[in-house]
PDB file of N, CA and C in Angstrom:
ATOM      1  N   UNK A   1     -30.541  26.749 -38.107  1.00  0.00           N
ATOM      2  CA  UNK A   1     -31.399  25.757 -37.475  1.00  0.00           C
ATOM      3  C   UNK A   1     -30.935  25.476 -36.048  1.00  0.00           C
ATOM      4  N   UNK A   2     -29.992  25.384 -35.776  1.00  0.00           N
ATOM      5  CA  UNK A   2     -29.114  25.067 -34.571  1.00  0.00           C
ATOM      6  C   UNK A   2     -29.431  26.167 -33.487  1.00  0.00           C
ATOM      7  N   UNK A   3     -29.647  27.581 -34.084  1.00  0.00           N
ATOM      8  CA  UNK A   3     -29.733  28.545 -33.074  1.00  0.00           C
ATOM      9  C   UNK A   3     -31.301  28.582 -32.860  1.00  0.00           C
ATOM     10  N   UNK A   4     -32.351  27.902 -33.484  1.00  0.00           N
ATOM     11  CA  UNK A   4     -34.025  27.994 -33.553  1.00  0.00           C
ATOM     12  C   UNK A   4     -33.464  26.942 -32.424  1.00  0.00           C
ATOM     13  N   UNK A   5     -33.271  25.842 -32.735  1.00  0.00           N
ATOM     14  CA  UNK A   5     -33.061  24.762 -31.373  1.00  0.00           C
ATOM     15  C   UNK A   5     -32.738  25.137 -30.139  1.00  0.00           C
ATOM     16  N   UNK A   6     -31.819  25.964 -29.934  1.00  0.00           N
ATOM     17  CA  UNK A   6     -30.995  26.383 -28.605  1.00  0.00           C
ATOM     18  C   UNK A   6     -31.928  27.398 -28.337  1.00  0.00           C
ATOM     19  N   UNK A   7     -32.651  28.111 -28.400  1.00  0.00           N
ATOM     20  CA  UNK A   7     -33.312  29.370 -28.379  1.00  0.00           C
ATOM     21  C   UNK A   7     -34.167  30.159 -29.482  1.00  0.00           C
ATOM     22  N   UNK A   8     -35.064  30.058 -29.735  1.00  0.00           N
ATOM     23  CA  UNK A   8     -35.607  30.728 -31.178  1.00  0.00           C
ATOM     24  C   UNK A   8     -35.591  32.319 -31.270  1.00  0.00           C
ATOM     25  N   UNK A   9     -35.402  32.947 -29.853  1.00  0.00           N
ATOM     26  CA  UNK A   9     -35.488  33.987 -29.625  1.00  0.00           C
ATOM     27  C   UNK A   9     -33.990  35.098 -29.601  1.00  0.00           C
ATOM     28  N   UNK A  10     -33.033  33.844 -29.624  1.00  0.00           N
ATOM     29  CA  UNK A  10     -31.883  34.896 -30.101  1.00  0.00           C
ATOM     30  C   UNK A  10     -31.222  34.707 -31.278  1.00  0.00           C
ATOM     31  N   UNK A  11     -32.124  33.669 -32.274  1.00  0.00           N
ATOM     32  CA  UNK A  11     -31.643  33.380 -33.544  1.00  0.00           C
ATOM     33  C   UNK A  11     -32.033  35.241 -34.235  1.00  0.00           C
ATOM     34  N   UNK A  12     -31.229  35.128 -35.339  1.00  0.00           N
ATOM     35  CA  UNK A  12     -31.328  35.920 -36.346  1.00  0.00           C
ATOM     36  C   UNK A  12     -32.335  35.378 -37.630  1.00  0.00           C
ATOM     37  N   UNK A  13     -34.231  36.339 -37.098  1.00  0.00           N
ATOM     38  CA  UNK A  13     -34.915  35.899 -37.785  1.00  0.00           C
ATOM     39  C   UNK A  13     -35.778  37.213 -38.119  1.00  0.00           C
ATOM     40  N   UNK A  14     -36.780  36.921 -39.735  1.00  0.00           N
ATOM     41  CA  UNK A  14     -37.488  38.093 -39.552  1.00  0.00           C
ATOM     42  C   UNK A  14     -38.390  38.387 -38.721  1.00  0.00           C
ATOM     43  N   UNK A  15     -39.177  39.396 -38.344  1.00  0.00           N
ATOM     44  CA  UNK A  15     -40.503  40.146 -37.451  1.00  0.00           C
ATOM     45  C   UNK A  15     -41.351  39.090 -38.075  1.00  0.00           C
ATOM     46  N   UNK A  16     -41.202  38.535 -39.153  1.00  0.00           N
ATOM     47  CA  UNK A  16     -42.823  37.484 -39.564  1.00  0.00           C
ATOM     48  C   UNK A  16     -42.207  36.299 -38.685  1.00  0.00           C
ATOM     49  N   UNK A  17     -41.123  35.902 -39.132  1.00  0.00           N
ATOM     50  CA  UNK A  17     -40.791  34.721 -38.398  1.00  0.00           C
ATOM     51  C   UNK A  17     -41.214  34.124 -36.641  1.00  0.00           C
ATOM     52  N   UNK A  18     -40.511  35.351 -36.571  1.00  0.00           N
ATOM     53  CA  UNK A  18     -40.370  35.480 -34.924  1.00  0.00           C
ATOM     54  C   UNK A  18     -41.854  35.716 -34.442  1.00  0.00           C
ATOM     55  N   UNK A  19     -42.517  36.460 -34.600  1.00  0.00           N
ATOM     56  CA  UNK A  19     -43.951  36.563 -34.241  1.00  0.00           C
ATOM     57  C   UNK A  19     -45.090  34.728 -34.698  1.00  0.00           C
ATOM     58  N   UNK A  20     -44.693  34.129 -35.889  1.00  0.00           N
ATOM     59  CA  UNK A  20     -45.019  32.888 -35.767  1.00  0.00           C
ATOM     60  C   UNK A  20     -44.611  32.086 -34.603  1.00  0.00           C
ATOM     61  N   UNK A  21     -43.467  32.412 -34.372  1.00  0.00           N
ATOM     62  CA  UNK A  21     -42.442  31.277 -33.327  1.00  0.00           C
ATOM     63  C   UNK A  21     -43.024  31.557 -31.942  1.00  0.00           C
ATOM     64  N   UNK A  22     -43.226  33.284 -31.928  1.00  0.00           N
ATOM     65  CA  UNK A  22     -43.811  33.547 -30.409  1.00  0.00           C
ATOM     66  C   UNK A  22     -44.800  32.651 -30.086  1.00  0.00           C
ATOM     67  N   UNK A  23     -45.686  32.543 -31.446  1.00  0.00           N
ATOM     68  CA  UNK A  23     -47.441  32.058 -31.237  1.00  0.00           C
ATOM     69  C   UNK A  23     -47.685  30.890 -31.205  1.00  0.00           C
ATOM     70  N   UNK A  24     -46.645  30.144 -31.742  1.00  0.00           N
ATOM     71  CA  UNK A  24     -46.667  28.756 -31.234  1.00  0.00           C
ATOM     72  C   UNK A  24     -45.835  28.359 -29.893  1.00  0.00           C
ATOM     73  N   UNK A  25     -45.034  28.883 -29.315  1.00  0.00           N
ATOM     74  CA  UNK A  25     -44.433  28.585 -28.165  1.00  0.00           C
ATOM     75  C   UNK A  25     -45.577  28.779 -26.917  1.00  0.00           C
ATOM     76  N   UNK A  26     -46.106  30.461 -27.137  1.00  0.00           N
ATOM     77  CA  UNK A  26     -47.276  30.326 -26.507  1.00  0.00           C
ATOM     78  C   UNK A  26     -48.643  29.491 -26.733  1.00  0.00           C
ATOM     79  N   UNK A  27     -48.748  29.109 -27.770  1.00  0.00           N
ATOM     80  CA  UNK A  27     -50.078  27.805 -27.916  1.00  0.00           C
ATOM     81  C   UNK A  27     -49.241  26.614 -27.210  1.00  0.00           C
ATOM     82  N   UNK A  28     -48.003  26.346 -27.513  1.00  0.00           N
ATOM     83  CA  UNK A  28     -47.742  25.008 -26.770  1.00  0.00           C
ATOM     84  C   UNK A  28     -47.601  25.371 -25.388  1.00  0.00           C
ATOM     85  N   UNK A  29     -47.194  26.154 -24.542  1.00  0.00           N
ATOM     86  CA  UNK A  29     -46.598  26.111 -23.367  1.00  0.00           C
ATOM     87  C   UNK A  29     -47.930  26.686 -22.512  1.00  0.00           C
ATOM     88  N   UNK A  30     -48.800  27.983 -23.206  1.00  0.00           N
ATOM     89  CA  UNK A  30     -50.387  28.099 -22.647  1.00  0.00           C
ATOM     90  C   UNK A  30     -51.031  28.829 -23.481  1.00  0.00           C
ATOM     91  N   UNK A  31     -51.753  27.388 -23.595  1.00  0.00           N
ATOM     92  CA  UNK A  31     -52.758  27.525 -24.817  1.00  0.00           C
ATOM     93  C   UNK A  31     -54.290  28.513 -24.225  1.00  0.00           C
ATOM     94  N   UNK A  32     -54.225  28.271 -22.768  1.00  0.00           N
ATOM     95  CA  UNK A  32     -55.491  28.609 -22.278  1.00  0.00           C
ATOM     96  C   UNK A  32     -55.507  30.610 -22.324  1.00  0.00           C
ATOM     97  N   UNK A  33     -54.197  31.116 -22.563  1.00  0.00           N
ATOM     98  CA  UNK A  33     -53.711  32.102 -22.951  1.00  0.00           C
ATOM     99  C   UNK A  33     -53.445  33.152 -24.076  1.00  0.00           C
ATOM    100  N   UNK A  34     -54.171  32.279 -25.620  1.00  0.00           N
ATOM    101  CA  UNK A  34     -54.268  32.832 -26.481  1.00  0.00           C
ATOM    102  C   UNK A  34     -55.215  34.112 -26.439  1.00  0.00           C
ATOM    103  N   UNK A  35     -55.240  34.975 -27.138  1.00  0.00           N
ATOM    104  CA  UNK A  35     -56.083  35.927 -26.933  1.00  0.00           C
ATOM    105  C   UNK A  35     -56.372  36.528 -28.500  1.00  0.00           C
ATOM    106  N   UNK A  36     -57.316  37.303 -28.612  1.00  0.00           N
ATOM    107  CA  UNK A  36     -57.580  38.150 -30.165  1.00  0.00           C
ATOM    108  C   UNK A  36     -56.091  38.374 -30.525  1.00  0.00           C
ATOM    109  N   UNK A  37     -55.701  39.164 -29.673  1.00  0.00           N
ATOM    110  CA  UNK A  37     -54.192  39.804 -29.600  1.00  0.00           C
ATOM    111  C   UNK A  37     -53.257  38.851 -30.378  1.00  0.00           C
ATOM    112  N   UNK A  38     -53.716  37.762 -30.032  1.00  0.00           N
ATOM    113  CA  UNK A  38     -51.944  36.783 -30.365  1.00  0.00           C
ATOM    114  C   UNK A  38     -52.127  36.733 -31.998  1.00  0.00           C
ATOM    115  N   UNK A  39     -53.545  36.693 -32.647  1.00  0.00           N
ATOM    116  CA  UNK A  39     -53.702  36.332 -33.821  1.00  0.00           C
ATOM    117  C   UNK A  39     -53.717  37.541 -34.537  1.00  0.00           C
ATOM    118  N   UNK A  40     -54.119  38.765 -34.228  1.00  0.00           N
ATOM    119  CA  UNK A  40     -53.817  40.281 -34.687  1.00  0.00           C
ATOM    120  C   UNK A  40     -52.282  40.430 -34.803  1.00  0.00           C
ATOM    121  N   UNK A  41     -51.053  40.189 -34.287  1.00  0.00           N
ATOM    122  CA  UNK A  41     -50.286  40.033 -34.556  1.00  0.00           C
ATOM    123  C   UNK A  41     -49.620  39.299 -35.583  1.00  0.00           C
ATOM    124  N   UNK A  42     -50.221  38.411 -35.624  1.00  0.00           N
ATOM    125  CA  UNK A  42     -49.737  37.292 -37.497  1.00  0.00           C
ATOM    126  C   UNK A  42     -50.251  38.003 -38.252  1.00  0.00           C
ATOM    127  N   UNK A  43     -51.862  38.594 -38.072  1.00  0.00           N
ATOM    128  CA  UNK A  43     -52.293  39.614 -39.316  1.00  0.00           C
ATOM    129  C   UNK A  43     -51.158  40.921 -39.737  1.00  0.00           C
ATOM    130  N   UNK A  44     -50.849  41.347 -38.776  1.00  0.00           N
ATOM    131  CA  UNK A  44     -49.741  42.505 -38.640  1.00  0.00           C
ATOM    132  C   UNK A  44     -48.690  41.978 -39.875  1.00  0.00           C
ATOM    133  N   UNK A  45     -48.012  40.697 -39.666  1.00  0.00           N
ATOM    134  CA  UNK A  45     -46.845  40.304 -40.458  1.00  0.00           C
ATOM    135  C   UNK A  45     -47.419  39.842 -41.666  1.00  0.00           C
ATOM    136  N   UNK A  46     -48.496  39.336 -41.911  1.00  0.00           N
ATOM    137  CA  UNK A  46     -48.765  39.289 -43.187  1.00  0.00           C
ATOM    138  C   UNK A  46     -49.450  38.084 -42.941  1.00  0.00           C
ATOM    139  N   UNK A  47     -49.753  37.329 -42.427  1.00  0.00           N
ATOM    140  CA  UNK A  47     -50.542  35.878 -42.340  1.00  0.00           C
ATOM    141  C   UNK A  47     -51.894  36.183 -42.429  1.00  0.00           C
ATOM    142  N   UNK A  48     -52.455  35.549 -43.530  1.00  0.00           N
ATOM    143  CA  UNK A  48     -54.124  35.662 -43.701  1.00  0.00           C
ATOM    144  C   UNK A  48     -54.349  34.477 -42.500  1.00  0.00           C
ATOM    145  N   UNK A  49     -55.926  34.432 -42.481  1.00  0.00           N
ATOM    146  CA  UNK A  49     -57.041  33.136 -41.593  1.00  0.00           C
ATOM    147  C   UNK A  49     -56.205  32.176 -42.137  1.00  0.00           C
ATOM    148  N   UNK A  50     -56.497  31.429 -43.079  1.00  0.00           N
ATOM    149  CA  UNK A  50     -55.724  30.696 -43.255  1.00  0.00           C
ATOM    150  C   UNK A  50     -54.173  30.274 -43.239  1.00  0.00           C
ATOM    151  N   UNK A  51     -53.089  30.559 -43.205  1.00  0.00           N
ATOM    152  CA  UNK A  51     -52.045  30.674 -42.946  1.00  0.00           C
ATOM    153  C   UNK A  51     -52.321  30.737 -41.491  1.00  0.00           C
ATOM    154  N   UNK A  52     -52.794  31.203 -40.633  1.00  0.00           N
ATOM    155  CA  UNK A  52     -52.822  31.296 -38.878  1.00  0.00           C
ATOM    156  C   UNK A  52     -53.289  29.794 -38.433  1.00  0.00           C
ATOM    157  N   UNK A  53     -54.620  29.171 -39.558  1.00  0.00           N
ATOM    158  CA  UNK A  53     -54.640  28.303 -38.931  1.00  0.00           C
ATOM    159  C   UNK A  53     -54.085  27.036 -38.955  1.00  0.00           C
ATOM    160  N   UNK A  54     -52.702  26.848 -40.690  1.00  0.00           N
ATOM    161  CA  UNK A  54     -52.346  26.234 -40.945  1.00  0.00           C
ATOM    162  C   UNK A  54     -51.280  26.216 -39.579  1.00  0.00           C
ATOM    163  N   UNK A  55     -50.703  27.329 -38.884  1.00  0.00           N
ATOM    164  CA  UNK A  55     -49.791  27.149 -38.404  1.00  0.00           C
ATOM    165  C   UNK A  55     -50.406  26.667 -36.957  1.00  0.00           C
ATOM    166  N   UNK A  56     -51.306  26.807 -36.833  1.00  0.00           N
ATOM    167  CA  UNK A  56     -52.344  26.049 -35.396  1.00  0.00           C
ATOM    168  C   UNK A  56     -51.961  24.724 -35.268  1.00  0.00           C
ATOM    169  N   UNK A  57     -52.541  24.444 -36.820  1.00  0.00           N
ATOM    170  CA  UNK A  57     -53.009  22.479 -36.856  1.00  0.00           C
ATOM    171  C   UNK A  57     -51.565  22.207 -36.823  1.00  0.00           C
ATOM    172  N   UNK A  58     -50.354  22.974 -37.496  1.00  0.00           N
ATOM    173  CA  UNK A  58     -48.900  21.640 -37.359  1.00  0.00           C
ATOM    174  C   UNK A  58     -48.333  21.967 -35.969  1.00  0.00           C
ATOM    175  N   UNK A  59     -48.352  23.305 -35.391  1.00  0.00           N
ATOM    176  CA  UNK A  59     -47.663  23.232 -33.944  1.00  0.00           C
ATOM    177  C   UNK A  59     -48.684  22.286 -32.719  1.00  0.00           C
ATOM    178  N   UNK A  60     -50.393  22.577 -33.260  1.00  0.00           N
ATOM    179  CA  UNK A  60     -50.995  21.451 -32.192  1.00  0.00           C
ATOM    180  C   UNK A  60     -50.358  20.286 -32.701  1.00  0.00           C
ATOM    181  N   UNK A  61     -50.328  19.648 -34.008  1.00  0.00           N
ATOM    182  CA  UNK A  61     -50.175  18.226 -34.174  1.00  0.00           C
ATOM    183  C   UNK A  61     -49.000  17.755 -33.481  1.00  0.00           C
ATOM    184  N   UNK A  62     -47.823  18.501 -33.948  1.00  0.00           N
ATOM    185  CA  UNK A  62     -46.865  18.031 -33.021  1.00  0.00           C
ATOM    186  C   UNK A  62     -46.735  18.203 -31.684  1.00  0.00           C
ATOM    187  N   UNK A  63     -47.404  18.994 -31.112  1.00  0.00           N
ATOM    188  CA  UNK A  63     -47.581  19.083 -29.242  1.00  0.00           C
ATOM    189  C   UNK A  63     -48.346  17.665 -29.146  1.00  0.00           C
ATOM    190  N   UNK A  64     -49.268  17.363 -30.023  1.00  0.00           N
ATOM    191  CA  UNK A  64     -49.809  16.024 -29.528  1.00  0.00           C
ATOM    192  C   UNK A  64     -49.758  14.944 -29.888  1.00  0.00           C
ATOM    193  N   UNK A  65     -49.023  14.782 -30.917  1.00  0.00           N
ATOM    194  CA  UNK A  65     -47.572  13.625 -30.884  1.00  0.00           C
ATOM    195  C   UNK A  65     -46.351  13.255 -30.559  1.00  0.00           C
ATOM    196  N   UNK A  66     -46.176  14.191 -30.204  1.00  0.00           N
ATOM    197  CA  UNK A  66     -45.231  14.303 -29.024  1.00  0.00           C
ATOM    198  C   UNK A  66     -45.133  13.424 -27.821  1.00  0.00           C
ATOM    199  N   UNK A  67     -46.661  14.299 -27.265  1.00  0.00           N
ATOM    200  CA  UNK A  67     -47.079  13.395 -26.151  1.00  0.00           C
ATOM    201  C   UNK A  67     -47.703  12.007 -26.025  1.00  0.00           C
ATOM    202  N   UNK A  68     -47.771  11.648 -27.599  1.00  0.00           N
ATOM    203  CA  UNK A  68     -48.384  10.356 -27.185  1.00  0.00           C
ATOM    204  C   UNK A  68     -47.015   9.328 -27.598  1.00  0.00           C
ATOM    205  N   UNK A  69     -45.996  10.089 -28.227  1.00  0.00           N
ATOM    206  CA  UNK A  69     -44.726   9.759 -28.472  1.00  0.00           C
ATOM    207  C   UNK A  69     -43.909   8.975 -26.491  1.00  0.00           C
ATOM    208  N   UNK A  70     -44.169  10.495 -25.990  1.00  0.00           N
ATOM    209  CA  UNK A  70     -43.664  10.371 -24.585  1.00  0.00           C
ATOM    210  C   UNK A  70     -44.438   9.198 -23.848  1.00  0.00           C
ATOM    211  N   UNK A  71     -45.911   9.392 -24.049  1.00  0.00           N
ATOM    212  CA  UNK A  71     -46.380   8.882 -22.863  1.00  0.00           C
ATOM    213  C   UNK A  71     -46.280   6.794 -23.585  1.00  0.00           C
TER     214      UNK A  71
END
């Protein structure tokens, strides 16, 4: 957990993992940037529609509680 915190990208994780982690770093950091591509890739690791969009609604929810946390 400590190394997902410091960096998610040099933790020791699987190809499913890490390809989730990519797709939410890129939905939080630019969302206006998603593409077919980003979600063909979760299909690749094994994530059905569902599972892609479960992982949508908790990385949006927390990007936007976050911010209403901050603001």
């Amino acid at each position: 957990a400590k190394a997902i915190k410091q960096d998610y990208r040099q933790a020791e994780l699987s190809d499913r993992e890490r390809a989730m982690l990519d797709y939410t770093a890129k939905l939080t950091k630019e969302p206006w940037n998603i593409q077919r591509d980003d979600i063909e890739k979760l299909r690749e690791q094994g994530f059905d529609d569902k599972s892609i969009l479960q992982i949508n609604l908790i990385a949006s929810y927390f990007n936007y509680i976050n911010r209403v946390a901050d603001g």
